[in-house]
C-alpha atoms as a PDB file:
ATOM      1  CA  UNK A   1     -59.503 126.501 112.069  1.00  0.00           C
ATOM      2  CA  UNK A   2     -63.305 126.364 111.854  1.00  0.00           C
ATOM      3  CA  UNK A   3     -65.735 124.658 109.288  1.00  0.00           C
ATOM      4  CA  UNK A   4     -68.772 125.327 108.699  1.00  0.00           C
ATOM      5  CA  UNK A   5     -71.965 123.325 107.747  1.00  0.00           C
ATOM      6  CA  UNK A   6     -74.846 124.404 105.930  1.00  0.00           C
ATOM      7  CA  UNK A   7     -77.904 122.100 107.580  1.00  0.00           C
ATOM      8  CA  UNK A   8     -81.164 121.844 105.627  1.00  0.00           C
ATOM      9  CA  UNK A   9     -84.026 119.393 106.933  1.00  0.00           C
ATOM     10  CA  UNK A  10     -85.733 117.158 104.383  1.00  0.00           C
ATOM     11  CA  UNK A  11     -89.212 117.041 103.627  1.00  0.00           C
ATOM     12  CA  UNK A  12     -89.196 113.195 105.329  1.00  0.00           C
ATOM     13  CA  UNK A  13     -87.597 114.989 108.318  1.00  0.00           C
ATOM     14  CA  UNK A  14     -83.977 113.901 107.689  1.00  0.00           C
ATOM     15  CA  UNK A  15     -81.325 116.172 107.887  1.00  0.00           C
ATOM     16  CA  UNK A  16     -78.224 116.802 104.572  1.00  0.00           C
ATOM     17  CA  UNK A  17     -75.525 118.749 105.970  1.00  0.00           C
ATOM     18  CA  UNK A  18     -72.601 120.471 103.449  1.00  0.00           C
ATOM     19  CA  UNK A  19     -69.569 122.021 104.578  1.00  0.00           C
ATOM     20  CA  UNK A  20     -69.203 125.183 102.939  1.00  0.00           C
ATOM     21  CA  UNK A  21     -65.254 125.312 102.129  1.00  0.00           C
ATOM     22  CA  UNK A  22     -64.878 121.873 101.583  1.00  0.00           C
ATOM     23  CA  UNK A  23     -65.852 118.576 100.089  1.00  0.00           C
ATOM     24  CA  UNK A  24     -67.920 117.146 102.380  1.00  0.00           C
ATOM     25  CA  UNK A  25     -71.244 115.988 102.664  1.00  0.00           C
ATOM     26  CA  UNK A  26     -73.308 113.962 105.001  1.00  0.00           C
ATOM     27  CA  UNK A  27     -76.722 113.085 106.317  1.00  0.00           C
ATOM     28  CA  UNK A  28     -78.572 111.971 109.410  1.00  0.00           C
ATOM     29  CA  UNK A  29     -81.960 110.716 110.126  1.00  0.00           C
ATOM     30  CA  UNK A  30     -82.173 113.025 113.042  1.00  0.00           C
ATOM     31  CA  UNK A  31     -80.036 116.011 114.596  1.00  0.00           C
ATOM     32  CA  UNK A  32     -77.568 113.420 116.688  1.00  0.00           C
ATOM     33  CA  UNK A  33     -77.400 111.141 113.815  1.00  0.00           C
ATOM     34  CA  UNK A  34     -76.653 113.839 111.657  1.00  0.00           C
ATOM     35  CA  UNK A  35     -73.970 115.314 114.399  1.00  0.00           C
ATOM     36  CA  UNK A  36     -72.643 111.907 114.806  1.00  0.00           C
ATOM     37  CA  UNK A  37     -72.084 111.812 110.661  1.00  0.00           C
ATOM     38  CA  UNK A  38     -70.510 115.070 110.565  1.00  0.00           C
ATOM     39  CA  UNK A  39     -67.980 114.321 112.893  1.00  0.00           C
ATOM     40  CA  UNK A  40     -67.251 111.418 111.438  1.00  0.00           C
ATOM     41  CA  UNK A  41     -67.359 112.484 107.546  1.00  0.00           C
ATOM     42  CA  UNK A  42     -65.024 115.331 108.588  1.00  0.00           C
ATOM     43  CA  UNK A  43     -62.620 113.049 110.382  1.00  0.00           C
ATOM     44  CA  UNK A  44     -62.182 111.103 107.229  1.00  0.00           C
ATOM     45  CA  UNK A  45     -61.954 114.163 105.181  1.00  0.00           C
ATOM     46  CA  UNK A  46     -58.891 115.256 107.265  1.00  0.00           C
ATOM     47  CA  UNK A  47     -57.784 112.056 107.855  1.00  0.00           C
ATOM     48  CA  UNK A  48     -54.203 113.156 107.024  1.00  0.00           C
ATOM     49  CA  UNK A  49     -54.331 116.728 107.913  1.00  0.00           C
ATOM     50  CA  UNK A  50     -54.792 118.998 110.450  1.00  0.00           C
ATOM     51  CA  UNK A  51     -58.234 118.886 111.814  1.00  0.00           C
ATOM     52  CA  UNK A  52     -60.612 121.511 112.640  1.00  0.00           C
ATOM     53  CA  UNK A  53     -60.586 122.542 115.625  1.00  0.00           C
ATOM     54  CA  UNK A  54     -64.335 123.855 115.793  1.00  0.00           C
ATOM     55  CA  UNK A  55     -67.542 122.196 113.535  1.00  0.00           C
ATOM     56  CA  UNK A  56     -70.230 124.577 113.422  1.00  0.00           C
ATOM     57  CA  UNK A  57     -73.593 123.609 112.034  1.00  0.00           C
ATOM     58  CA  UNK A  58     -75.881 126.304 110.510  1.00  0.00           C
ATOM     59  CA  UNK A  59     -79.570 125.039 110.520  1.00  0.00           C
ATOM     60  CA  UNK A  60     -81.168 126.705 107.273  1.00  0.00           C
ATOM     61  CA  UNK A  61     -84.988 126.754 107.476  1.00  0.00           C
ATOM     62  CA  UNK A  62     -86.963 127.594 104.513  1.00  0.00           C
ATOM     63  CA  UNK A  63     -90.320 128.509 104.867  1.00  0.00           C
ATOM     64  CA  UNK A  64     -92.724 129.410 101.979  1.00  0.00           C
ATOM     65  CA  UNK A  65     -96.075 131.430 103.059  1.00  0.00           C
ATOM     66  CA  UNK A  66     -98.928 131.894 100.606  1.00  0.00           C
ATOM     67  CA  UNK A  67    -100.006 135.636 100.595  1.00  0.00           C
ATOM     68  CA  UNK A  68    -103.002 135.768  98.285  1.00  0.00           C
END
């Protein structure tokens, strides 16, 4: 089994990841923190199941341009 995490950076430069089929959320200061945090948020999460065997981390950029 793989989960998936949907990465956006903050506007302070921080990074809030969410898995997208389950309940869990985490954050990092910078991209190890924040793969440091994921591991261990989904750890917890499965702490008496089955874990994943796969995290994958989808970095979601979102970039406004002003067309005038």
């Amino acid at each position: 089994m793989e989960i998936i995490f949907s990465i956006t950076q903050e506007a302070d430069g921080g990074f809030v990841g969410e898995c997208l089929s389950h309940d869990i959320f985490t954050q990092g200061d910078t991209w190890e923190q924040l793969r440091s945090n994921v591991q261990e948020a989904t750890s917890a999460f499965f702490f008496d199941a089955p874990k994943p065997s796969a995290i994958r981390l989808h970095l979601v950029r979102d970039e406004l341009l002003s067309f005038a």
